[in-house]
C-alpha atoms as a PDB file:
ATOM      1  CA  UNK A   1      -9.817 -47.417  34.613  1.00  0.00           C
ATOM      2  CA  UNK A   2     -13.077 -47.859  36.888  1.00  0.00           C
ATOM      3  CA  UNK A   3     -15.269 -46.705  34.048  1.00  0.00           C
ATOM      4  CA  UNK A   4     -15.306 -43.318  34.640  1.00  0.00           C
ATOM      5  CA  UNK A   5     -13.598 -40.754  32.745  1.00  0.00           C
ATOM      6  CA  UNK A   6     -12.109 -38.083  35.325  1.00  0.00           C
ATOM      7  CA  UNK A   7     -11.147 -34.612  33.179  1.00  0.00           C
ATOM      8  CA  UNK A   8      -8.099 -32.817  34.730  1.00  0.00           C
ATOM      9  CA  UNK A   9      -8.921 -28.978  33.302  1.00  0.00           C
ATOM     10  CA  UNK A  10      -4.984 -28.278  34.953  1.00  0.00           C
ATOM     11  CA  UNK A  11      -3.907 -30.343  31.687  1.00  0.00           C
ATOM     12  CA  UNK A  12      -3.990 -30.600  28.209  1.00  0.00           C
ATOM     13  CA  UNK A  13      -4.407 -33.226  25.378  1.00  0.00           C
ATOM     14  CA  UNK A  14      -4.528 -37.204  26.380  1.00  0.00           C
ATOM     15  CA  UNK A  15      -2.900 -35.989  29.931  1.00  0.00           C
ATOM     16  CA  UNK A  16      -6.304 -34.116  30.851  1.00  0.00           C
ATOM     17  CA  UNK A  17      -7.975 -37.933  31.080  1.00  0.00           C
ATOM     18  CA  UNK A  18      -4.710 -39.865  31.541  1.00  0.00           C
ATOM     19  CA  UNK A  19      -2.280 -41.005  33.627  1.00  0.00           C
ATOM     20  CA  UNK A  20       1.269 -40.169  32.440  1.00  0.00           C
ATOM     21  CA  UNK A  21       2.820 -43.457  31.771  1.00  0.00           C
ATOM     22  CA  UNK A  22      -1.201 -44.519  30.382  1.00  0.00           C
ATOM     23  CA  UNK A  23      -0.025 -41.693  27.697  1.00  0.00           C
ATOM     24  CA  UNK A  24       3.273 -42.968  27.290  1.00  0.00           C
ATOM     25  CA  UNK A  25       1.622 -46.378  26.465  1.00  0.00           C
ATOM     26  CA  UNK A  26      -0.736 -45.073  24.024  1.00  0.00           C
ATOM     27  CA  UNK A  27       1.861 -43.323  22.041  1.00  0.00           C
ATOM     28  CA  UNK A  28       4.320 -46.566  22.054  1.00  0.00           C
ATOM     29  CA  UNK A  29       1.527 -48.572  20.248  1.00  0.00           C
ATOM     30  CA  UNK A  30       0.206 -46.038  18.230  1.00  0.00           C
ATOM     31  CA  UNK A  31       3.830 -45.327  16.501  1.00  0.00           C
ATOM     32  CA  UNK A  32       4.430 -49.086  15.692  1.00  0.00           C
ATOM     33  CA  UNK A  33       2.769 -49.983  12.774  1.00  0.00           C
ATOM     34  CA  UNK A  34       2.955 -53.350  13.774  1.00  0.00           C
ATOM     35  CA  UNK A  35       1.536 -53.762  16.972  1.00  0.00           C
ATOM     36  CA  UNK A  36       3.016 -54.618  20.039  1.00  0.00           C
ATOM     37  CA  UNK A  37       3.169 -57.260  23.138  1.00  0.00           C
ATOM     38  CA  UNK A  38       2.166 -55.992  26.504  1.00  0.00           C
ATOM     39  CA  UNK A  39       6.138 -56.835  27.831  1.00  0.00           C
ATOM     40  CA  UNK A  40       7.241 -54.698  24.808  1.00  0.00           C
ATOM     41  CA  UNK A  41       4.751 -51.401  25.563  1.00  0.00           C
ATOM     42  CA  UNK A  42       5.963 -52.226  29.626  1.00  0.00           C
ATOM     43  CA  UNK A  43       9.827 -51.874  28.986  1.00  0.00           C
ATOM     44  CA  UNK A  44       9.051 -48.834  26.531  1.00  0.00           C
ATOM     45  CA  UNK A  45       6.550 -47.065  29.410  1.00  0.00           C
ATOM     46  CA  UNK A  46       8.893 -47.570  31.909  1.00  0.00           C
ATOM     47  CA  UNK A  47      12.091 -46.162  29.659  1.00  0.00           C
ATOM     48  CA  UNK A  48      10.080 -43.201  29.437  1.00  0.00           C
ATOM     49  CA  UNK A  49       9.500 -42.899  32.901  1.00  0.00           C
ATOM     50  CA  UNK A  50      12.860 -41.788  33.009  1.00  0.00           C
ATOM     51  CA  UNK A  51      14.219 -43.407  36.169  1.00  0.00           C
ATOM     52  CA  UNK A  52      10.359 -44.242  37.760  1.00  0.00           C
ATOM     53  CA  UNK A  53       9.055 -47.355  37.055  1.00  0.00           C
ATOM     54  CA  UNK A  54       5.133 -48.592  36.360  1.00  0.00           C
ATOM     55  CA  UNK A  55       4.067 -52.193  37.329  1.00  0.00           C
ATOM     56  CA  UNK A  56       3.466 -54.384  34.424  1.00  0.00           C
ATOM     57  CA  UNK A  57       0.378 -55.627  35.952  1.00  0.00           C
ATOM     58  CA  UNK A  58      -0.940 -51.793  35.477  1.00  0.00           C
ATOM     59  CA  UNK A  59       0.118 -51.745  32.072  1.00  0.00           C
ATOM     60  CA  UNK A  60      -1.502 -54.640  31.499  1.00  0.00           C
ATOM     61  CA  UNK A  61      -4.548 -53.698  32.824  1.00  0.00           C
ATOM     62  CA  UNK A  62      -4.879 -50.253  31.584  1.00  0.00           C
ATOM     63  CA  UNK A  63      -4.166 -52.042  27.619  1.00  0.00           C
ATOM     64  CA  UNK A  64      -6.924 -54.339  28.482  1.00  0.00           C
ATOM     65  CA  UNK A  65      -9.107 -51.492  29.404  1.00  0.00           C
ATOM     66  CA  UNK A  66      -8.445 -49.509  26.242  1.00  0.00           C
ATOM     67  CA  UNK A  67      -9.082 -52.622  24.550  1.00  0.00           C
ATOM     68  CA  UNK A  68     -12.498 -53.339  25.626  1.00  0.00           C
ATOM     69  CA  UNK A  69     -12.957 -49.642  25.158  1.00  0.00           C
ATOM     70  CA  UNK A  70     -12.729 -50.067  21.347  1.00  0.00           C
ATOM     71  CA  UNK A  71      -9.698 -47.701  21.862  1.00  0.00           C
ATOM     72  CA  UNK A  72      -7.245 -50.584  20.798  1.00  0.00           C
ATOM     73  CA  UNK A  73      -7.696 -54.116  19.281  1.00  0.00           C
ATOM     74  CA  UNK A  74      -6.303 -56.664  20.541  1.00  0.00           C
ATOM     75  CA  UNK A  75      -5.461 -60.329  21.328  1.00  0.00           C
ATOM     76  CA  UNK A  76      -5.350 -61.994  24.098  1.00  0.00           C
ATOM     77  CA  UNK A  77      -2.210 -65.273  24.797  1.00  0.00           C
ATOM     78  CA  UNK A  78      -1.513 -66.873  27.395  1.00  0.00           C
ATOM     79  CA  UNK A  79       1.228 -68.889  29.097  1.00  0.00           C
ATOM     80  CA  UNK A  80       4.628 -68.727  30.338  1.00  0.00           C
ATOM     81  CA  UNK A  81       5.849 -66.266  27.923  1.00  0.00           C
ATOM     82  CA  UNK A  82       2.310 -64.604  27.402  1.00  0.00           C
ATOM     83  CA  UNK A  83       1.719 -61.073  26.639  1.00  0.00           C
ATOM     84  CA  UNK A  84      -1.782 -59.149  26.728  1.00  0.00           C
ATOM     85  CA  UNK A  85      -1.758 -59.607  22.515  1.00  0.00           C
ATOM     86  CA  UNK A  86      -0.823 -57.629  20.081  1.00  0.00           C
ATOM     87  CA  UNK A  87      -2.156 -53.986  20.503  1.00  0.00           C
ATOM     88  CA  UNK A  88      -2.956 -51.748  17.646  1.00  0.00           C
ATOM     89  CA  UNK A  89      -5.324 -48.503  16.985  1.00  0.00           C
ATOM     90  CA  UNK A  90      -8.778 -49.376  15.843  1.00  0.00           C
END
């Protein structure tokens, strides 16, 4: 995310602004009540991939960008075991 919303009028719904596996993500947190680790929304993105894969890092990075987008809350850990914090709707 550079900042800059890019509208894809060959699409429709969330895929018209996102990526496919950003979609995927958005959709993983949004149906767990809970909220969810950035490793945990990674293995489920890449599951839906269906055989393609997404680097964590991007995951990572697009979560942190919906977060500071007021899209998602969130909270930021670090260390060994770290994840980019829970992740949950606003």
């Amino acid at each position: 995310m550079n900042g800059r919303i890019e509208f894809d009028t060959s699409e429709t719904g969330l895929r018209a602004v996102l990526k496919y596996y950003q979609e995927i993500a958005l959709r993983v947190i949004w149906a767990s009540p809970e909220g969810l680790g950035s490793r945990t929304v990674w293995d489920r993105v890449n599951a839906g991939l269906q055989g393609k894969t997404i680097s964590r890092a991007s995951v990572i990075n697009f979560l942190e960008a919906m977060r500071e987008a007021d899209v998602l809350k969130g909270v930021e850990k670090t260390g060994r075991e770290a994840t980019a914090g829970s992740t949950v709707p606003p």
